[in-house]
Protein backbone atom coordinates (compact mmCIF):
# COMPACT_ATOMS: atom_id res chain seq x y z
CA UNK A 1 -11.36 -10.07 10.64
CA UNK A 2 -9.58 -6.94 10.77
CA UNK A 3 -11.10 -3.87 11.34
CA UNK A 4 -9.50 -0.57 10.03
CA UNK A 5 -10.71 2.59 11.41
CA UNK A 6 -10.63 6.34 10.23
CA UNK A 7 -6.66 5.00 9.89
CA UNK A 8 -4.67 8.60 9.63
CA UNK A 9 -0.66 9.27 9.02
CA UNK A 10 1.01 12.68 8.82
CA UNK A 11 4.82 13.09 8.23
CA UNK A 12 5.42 16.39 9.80
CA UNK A 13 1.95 18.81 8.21
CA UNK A 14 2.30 16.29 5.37
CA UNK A 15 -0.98 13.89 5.35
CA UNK A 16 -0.20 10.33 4.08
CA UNK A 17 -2.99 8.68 4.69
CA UNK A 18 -6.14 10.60 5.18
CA UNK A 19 -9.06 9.51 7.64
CA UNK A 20 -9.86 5.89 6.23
CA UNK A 21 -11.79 2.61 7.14
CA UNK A 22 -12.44 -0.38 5.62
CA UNK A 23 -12.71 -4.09 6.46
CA UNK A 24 -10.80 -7.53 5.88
CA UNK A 25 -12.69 -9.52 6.01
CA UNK A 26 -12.51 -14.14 6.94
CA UNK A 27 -11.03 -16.66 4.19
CA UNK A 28 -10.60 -13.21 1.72
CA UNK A 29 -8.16 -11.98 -1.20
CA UNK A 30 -8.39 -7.88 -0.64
CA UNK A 31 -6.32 -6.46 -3.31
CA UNK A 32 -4.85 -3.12 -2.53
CA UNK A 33 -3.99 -0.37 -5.20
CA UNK A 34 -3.00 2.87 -6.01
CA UNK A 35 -0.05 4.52 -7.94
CA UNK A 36 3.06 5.29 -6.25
CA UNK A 37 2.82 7.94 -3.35
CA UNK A 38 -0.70 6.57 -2.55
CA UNK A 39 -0.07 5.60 0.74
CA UNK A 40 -0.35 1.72 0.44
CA UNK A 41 2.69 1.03 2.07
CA UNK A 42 2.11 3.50 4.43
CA UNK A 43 -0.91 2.15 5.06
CA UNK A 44 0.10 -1.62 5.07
CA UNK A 45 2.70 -0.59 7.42
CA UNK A 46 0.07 0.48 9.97
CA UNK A 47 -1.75 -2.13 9.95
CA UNK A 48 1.19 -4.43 10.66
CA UNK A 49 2.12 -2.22 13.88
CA UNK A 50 5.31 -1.47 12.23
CA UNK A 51 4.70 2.18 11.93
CA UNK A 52 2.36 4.18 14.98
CA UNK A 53 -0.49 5.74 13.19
CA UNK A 54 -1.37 9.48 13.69
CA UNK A 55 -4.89 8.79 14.43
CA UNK A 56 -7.73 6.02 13.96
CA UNK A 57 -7.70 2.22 15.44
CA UNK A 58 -6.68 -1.29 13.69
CA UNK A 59 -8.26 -4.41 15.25
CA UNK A 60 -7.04 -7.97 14.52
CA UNK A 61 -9.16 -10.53 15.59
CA UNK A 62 -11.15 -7.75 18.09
CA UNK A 63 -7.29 -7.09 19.64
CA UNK A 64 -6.43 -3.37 19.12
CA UNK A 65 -2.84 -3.68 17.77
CA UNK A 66 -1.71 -0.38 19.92
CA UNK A 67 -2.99 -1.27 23.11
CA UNK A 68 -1.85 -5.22 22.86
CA UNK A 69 0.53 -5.05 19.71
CA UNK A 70 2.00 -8.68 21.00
CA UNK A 71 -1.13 -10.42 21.00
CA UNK A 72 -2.55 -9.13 17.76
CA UNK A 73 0.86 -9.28 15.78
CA UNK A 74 0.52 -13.25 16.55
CA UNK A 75 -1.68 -13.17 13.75
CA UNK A 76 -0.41 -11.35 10.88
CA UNK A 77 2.31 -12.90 8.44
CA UNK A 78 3.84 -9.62 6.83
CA UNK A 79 6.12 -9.15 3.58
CA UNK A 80 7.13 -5.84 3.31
CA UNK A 81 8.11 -4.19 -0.25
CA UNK A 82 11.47 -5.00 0.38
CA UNK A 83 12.08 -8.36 2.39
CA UNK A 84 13.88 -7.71 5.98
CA UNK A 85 16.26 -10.36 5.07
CA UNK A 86 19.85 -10.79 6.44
CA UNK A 87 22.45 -11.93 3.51
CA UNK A 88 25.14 -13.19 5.67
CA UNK A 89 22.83 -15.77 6.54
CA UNK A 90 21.90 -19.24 4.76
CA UNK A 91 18.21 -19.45 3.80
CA UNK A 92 17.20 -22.46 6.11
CA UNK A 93 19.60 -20.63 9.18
CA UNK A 94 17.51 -17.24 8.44
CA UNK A 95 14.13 -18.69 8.93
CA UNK A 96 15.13 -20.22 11.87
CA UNK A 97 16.08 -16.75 12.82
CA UNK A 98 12.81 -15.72 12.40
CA UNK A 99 11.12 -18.37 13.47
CA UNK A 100 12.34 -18.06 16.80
CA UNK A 101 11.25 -14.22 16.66
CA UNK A 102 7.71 -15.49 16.36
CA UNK A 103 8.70 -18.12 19.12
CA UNK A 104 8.04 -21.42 17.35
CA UNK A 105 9.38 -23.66 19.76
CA UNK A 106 12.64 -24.83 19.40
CA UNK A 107 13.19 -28.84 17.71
CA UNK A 108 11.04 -30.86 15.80
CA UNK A 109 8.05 -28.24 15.22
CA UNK A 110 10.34 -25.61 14.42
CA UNK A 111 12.14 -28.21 11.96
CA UNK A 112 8.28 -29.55 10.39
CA UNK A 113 7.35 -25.59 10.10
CA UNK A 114 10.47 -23.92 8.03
CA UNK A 115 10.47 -27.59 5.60
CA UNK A 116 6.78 -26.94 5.19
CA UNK A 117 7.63 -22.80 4.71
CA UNK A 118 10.30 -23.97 1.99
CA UNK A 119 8.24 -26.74 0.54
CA UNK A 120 5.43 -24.51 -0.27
CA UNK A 121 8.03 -21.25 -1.97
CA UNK A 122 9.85 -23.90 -3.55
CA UNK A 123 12.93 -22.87 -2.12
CA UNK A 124 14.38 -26.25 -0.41
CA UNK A 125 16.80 -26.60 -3.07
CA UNK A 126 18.71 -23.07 -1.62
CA UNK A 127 18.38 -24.05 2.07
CA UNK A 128 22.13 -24.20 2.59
CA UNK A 129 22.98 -20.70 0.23
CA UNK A 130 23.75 -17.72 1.41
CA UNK A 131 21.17 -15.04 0.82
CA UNK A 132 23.02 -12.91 -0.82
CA UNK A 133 23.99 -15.03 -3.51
CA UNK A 134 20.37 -15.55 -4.19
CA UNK A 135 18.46 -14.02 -7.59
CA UNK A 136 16.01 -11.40 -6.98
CA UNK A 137 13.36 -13.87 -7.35
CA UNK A 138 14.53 -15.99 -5.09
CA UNK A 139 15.48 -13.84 -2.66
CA UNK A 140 11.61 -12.80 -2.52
CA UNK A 141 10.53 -16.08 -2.23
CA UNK A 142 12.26 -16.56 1.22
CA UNK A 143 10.70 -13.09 1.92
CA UNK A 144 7.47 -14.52 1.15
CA UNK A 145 8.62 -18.50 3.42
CA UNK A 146 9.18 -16.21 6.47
CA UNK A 147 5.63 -14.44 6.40
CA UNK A 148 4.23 -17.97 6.26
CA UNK A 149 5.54 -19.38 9.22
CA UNK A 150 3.99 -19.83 12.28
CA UNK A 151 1.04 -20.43 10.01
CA UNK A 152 -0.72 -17.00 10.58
CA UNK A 153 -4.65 -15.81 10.02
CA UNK A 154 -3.72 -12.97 7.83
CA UNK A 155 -1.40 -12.64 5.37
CA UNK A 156 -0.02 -8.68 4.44
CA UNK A 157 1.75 -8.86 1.42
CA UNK A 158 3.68 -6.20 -0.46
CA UNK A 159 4.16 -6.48 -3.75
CA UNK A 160 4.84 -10.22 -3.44
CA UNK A 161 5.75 -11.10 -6.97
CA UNK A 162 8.30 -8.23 -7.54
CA UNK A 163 11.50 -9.77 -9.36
CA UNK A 164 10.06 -13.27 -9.88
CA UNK A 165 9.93 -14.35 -13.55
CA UNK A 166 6.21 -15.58 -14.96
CA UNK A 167 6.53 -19.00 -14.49
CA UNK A 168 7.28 -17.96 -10.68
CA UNK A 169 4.41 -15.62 -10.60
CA UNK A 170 2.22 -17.93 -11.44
CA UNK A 171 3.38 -20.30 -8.60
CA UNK A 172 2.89 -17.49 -6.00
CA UNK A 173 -0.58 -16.09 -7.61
CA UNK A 174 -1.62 -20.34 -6.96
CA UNK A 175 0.08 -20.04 -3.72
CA UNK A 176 -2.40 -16.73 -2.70
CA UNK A 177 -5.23 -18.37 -3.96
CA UNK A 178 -4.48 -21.84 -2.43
CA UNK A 179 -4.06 -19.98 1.08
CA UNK A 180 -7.71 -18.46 1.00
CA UNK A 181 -8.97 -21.59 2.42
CA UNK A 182 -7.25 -20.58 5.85
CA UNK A 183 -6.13 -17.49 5.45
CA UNK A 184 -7.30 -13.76 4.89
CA UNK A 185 -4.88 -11.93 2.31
CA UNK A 186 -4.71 -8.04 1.70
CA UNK A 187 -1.58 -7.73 -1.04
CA UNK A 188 -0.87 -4.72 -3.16
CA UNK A 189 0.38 -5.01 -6.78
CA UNK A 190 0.58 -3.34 -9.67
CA UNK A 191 0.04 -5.85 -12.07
CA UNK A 192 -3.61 -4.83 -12.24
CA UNK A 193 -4.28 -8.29 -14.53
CA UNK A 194 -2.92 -10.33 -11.30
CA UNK A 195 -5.37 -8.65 -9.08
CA UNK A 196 -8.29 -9.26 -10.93
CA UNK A 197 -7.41 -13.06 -11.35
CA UNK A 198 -6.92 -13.51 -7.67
CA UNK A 199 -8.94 -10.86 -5.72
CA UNK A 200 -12.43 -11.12 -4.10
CA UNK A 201 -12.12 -7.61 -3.77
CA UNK A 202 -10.03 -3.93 -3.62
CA UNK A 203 -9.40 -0.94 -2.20
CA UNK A 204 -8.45 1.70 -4.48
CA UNK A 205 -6.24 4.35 -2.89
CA UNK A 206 -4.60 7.70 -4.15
CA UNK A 207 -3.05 10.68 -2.19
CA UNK A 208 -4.07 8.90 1.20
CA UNK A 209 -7.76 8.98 0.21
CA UNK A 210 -10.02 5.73 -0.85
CA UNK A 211 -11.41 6.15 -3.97
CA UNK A 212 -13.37 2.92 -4.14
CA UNK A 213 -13.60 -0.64 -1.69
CA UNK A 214 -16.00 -3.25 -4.05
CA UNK A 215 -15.59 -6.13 -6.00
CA UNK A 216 -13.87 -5.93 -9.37
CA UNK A 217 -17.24 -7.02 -10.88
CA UNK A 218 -19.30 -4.17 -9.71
CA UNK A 219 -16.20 -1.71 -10.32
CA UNK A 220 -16.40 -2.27 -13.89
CA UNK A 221 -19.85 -2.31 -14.17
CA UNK A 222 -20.17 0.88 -12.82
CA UNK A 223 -17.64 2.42 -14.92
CA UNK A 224 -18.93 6.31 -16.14
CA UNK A 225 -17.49 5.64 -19.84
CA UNK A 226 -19.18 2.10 -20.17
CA UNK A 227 -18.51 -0.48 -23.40
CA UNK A 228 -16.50 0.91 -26.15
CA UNK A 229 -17.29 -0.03 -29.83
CA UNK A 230 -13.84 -0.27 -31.38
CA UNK A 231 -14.69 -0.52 -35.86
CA UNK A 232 -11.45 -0.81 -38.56
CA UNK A 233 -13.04 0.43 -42.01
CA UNK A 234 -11.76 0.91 -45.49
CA UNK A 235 -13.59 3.69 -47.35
CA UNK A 236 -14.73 7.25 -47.07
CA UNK A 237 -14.17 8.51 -43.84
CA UNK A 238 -17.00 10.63 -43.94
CA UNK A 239 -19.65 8.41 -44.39
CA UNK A 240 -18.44 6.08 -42.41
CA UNK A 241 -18.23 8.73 -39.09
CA UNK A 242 -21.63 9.91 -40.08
CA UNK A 243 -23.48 6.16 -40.44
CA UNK A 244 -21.38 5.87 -36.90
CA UNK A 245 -22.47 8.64 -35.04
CA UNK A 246 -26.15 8.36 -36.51
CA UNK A 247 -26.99 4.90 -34.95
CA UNK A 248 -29.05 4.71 -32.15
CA UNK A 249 -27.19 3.83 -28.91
CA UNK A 250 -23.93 5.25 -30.05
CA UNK A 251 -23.42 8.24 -27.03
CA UNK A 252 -20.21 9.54 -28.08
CA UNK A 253 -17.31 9.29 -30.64
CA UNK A 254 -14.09 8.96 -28.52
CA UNK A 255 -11.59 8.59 -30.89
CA UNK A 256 -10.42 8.73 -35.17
CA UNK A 257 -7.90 7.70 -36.14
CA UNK A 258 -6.41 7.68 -39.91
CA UNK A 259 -4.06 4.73 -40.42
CA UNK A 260 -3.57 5.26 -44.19
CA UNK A 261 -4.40 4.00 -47.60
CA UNK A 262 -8.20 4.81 -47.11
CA UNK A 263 -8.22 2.83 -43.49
CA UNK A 264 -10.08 4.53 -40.19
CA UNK A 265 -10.53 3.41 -37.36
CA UNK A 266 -13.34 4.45 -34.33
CA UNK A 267 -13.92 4.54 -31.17
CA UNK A 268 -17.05 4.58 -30.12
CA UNK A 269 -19.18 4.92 -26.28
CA UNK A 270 -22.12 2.90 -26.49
CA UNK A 271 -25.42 3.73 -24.47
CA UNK A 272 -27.41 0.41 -24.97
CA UNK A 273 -27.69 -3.28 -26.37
CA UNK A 274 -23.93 -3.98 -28.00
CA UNK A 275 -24.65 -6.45 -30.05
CA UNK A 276 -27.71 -4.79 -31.23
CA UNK A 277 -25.95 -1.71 -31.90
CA UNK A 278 -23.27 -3.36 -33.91
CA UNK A 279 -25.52 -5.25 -36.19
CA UNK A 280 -27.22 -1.60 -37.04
CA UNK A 281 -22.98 -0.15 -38.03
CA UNK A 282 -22.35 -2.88 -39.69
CA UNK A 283 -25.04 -3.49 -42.08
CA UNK A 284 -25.90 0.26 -42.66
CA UNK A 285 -21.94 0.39 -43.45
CA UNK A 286 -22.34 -2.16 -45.96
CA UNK A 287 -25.42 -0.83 -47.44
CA UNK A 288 -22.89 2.07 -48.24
CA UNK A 289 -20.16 0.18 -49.70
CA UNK A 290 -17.96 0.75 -46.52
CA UNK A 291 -15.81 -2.36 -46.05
CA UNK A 292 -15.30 -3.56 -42.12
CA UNK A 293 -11.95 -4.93 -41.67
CA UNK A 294 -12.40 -5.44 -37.56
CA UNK A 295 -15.37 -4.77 -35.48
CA UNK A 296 -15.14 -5.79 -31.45
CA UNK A 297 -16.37 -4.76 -28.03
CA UNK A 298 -14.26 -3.41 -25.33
CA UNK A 299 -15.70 -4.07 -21.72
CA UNK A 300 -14.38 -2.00 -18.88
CA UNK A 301 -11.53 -3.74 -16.91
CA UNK A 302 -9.85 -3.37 -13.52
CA UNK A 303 -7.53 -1.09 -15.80
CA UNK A 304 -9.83 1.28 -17.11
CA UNK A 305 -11.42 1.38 -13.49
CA UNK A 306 -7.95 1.96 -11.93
CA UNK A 307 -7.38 4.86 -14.32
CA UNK A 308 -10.67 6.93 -13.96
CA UNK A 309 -10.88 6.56 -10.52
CA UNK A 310 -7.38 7.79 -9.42
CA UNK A 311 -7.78 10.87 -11.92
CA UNK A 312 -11.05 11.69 -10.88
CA UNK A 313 -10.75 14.51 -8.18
CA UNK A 314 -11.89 14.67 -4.73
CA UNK A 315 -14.25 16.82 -3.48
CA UNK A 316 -13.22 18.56 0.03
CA UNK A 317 -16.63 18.50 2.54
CA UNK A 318 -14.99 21.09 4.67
CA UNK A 319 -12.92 24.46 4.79
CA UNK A 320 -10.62 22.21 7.34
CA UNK A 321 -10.37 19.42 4.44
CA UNK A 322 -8.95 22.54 2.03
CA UNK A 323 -6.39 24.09 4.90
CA UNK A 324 -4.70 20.30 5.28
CA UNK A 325 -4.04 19.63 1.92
CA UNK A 326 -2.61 23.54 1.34
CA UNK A 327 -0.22 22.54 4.25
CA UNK A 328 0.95 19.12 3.06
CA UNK A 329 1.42 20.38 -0.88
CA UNK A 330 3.56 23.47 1.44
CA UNK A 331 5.30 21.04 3.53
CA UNK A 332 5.79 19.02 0.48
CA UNK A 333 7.92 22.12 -0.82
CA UNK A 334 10.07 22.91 2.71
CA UNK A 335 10.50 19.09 3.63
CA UNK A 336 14.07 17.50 2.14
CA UNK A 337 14.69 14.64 4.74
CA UNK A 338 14.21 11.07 3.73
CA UNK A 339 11.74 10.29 7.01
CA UNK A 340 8.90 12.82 5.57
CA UNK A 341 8.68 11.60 2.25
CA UNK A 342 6.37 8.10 1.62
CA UNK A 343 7.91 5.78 -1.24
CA UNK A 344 4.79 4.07 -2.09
């Protein structure tokens, strides 16, 4: 398991990453999100050891990583956003590289352990290429083979399909899923459809705050706006809004829309039994010679989730809580060097 406590990152008196905790936890997919400037990588960096934290305490395995960083990095498998790769090098020579940086020994289990690496990426057919004549995708992938050796415990992945085309997304979304059985993963994306397929669960992140840690089930079952009643009509608008907005379990209208030639179509919140409700529309439209060209549900997904969370503002417990952000939205304004600004 790793263990991430009150985890805190200022550059300069601007706050990254703001006082946070949460768990990953044995043989789990923990899919990390927030828009850009969030603080994932930040963050993910952190956890890694690769950047000191400001305050707070990351434990892999019950090692803290600052007081035995050697010990605990044994563990983790890390691809950052943009792979450290060298492009002078030939794949196969590179992962030797850094396969003797995590001191594999040298010879036949250093031989077994990058084939298995390249086996698994699919990237045996480039072993003798230099890197820098690699695609994008490609070049990824060997980002990707070099987390994976030494066979690690947890996996911290950055944006791991960046560059590759689908059919290669799909082979690294069955990789991540495939590695669950031995491995714990925590990857960020934002190819929200991706996390939902693969994740047991996220952390939602925006301005250095969490915004929500759950599964993606109870996420969108908690969701404020709820199912959506989405009806195409052809007929008088009028009666058709009214009949709408008159049925019982209908909360709110969210949205008209005139398409032309007599066709409308709504948007409605529903507070109740769907399918109940839009037996009720439909016949009572009917009834009122209203004809229904498309009638459907909308559930809430990881999108609409995503969306009103990271919008949704943050309420400051403390006068100290409002004097921090005032001096990281000043420092935002005096800082111009490249090492106090956070990419993602």
């Amino acid at each position: 398991m790793i263990t991430i406590e009150n985890l805190t990152k200022y550059y300069g008196k601007n706050r990254a990453v703001n006082d946070i905790s949460f768990t990953i936890n044995d043989n789990e997919i923990l899919g990390f999100l927030g828009p850009n400037g969030a603080g994932k990588s930040t963050t993910m960096n952190m956890i890694t050891g690769y950047l000191p934290m400001s305050a707070g305490k990351v434990t892999i395995n019950g090692i803290d990583i600052s007081a035995d960083p050697v010990k605990a990095k044994k563990d983790i498998g890390y691809l950052p956003e943009i792979p450290p790769l060298y492009p002078e090098m030939k794949v196969k020579e590179y992962l030797s590289f850094c396969a003797g940086l995590k001191r594999i020994p040298f010879g036949e289990k250093r031989r077994d352990e990058i084939d298995r690496v390249m086996e698994l990426l699919s990237i045996t057919d480039v072993k003798g290429k230099l890197i820098r004549n690699l695609s994008k995708g490609y070049k990824q992938r060997v980002g990707f083979a070099q987390a994976l050796l030494g066979d690690p415990k947890f996996l911290i992945l950055d944006e791991p399909t960046v560059g590759l085309d689908p059919n290669q997304v799909i082979e690294v979304r069955n990789i991540i899923r495939d590695l669950k059985k031995n491995h714990s993963v925590i990857f960020s994306s934002h190819i929200l459809s991706e996390v939902s397929e693969v994740c047991d669960r996220v952390v939602i992140i925006n301005k250095g705050d969490i915004r929500a840690i759950d599964t993606i089930e109870n996420l969108e079952s908690s969701l404020s706006t709820g199912l959506v009643l989405n009806i195409k009509v052809k007929g008088e608008k009028s009666t058709a809004a009214s009949i709408i907005e008159l049925t019982k379990g209908v909360k709110e209208m969210l949205d008209i829309t005139d398409e032309g030639s007599g066709i409308f179509s709504f948007s409605v919140q529903l507070d109740g039994d769907a399918d109940t409700i839009r037996g009720e529309i439909m016949a009572e439209l009917l009834r009122n010679n209203v004809n229904i060209l498309e009638i459907y549900t909308e559930r809430p997904n990881l999108e609409s989730v995503f969306i009103e969370l990271i919008n949704r503002p943050v309420q400051k417990h403390s006068l100290q809580e409002l004097l921090d952000e005032m001096g990281g939205e000043a420092a935002d304004e005096d800082d111009t060097t490249d090492d106090t600004k956070e990419e993602n």
